[in-house]
Protein backbone atom coordinates (compact mmCIF):
# COMPACT_ATOMS: atom_id res chain seq x y z
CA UNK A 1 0.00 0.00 0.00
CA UNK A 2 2.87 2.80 0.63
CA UNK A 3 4.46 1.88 -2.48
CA UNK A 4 1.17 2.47 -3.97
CA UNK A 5 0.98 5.97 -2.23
CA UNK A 6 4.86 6.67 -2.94
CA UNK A 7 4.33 5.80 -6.53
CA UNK A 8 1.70 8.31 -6.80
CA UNK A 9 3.02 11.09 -4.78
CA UNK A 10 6.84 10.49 -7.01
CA UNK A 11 4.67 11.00 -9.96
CA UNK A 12 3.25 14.49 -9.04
CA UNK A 13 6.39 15.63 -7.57
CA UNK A 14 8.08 14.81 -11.37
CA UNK A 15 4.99 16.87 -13.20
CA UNK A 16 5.23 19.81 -11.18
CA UNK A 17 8.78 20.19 -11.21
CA UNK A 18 9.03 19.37 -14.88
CA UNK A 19 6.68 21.82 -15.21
CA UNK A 20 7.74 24.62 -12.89
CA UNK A 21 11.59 24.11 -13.35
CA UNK A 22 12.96 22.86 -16.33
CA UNK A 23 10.11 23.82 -18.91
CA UNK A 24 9.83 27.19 -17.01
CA UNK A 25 5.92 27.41 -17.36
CA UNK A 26 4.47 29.97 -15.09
CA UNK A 27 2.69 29.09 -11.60
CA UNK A 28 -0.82 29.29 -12.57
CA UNK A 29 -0.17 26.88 -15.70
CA UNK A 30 1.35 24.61 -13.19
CA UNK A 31 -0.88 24.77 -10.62
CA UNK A 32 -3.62 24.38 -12.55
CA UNK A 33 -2.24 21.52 -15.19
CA UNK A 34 -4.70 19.21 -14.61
CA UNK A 35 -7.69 21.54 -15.81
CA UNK A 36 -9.06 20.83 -19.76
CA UNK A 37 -7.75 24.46 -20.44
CA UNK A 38 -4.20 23.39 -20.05
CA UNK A 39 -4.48 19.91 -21.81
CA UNK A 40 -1.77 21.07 -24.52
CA UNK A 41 0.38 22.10 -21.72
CA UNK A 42 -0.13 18.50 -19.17
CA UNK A 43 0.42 17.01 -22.50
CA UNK A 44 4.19 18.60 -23.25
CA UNK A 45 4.69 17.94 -19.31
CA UNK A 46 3.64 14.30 -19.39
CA UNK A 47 6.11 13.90 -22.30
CA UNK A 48 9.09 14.99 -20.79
CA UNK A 49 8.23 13.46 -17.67
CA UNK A 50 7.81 10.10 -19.67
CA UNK A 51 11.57 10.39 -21.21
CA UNK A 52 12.84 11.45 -17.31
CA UNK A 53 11.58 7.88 -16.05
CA UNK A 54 12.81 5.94 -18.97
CA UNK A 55 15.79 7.19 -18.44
CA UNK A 56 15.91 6.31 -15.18
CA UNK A 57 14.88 2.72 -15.77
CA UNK A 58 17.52 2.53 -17.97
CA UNK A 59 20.22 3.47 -14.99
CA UNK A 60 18.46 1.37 -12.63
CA UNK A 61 18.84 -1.59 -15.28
CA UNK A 62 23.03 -0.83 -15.08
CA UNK A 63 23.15 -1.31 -11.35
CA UNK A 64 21.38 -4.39 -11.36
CA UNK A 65 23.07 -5.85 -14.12
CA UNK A 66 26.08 -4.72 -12.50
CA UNK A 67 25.17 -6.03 -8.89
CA UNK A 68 24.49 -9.90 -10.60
CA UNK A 69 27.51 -9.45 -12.55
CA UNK A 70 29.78 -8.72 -8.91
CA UNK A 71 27.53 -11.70 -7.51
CA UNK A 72 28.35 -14.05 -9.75
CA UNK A 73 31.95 -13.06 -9.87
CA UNK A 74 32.43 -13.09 -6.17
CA UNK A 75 30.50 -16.71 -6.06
CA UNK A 76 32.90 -18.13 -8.46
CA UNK A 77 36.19 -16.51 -6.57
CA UNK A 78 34.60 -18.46 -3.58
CA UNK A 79 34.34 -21.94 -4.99
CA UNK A 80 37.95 -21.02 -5.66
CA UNK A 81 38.82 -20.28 -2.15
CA UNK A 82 39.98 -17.11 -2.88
CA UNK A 83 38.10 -15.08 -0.92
């Protein structure tokens, strides 16, 4: 259930500061994304936002890789009682 509510709360935080920071849209626009009047803007938003996350799946996909790459490496230096 928090994850849930994390997940959620993550996503907002991303929109607004997409919106307010890096495409520099002014505080009523932001505030107010979410009404039909600003559709074109929530859409530009949601767009950018999109491209942050893959992104970021994309590093989180290196350190995991990486992680079962060390594991395995450190299991096979153990069957050879190096470590």
């Amino acid at each position: 259930m928090a994850a849930l509510i994390n997940g959620s709360v993550v996503t907002q935080l991303w929109l607004d500061r997409t919106c307010s920071v890096d495409l520099a849209m002014n505080a009523t626009v932001c505030e107010n994304i979410r009404d039909k009047e600003y559709k074109q803007e929530l859409d530009i938003v949601q767009k950018k936002v999109s491209e942050y996350m893959a992104v970021g799946a994309y590093i989180d996909l290196i350190g995991i890789v990486t992680a079962l790459y060390l594991g395995e490496q450190k299991q096979a230096l153990k069957s050879l009682s190096l470590i």
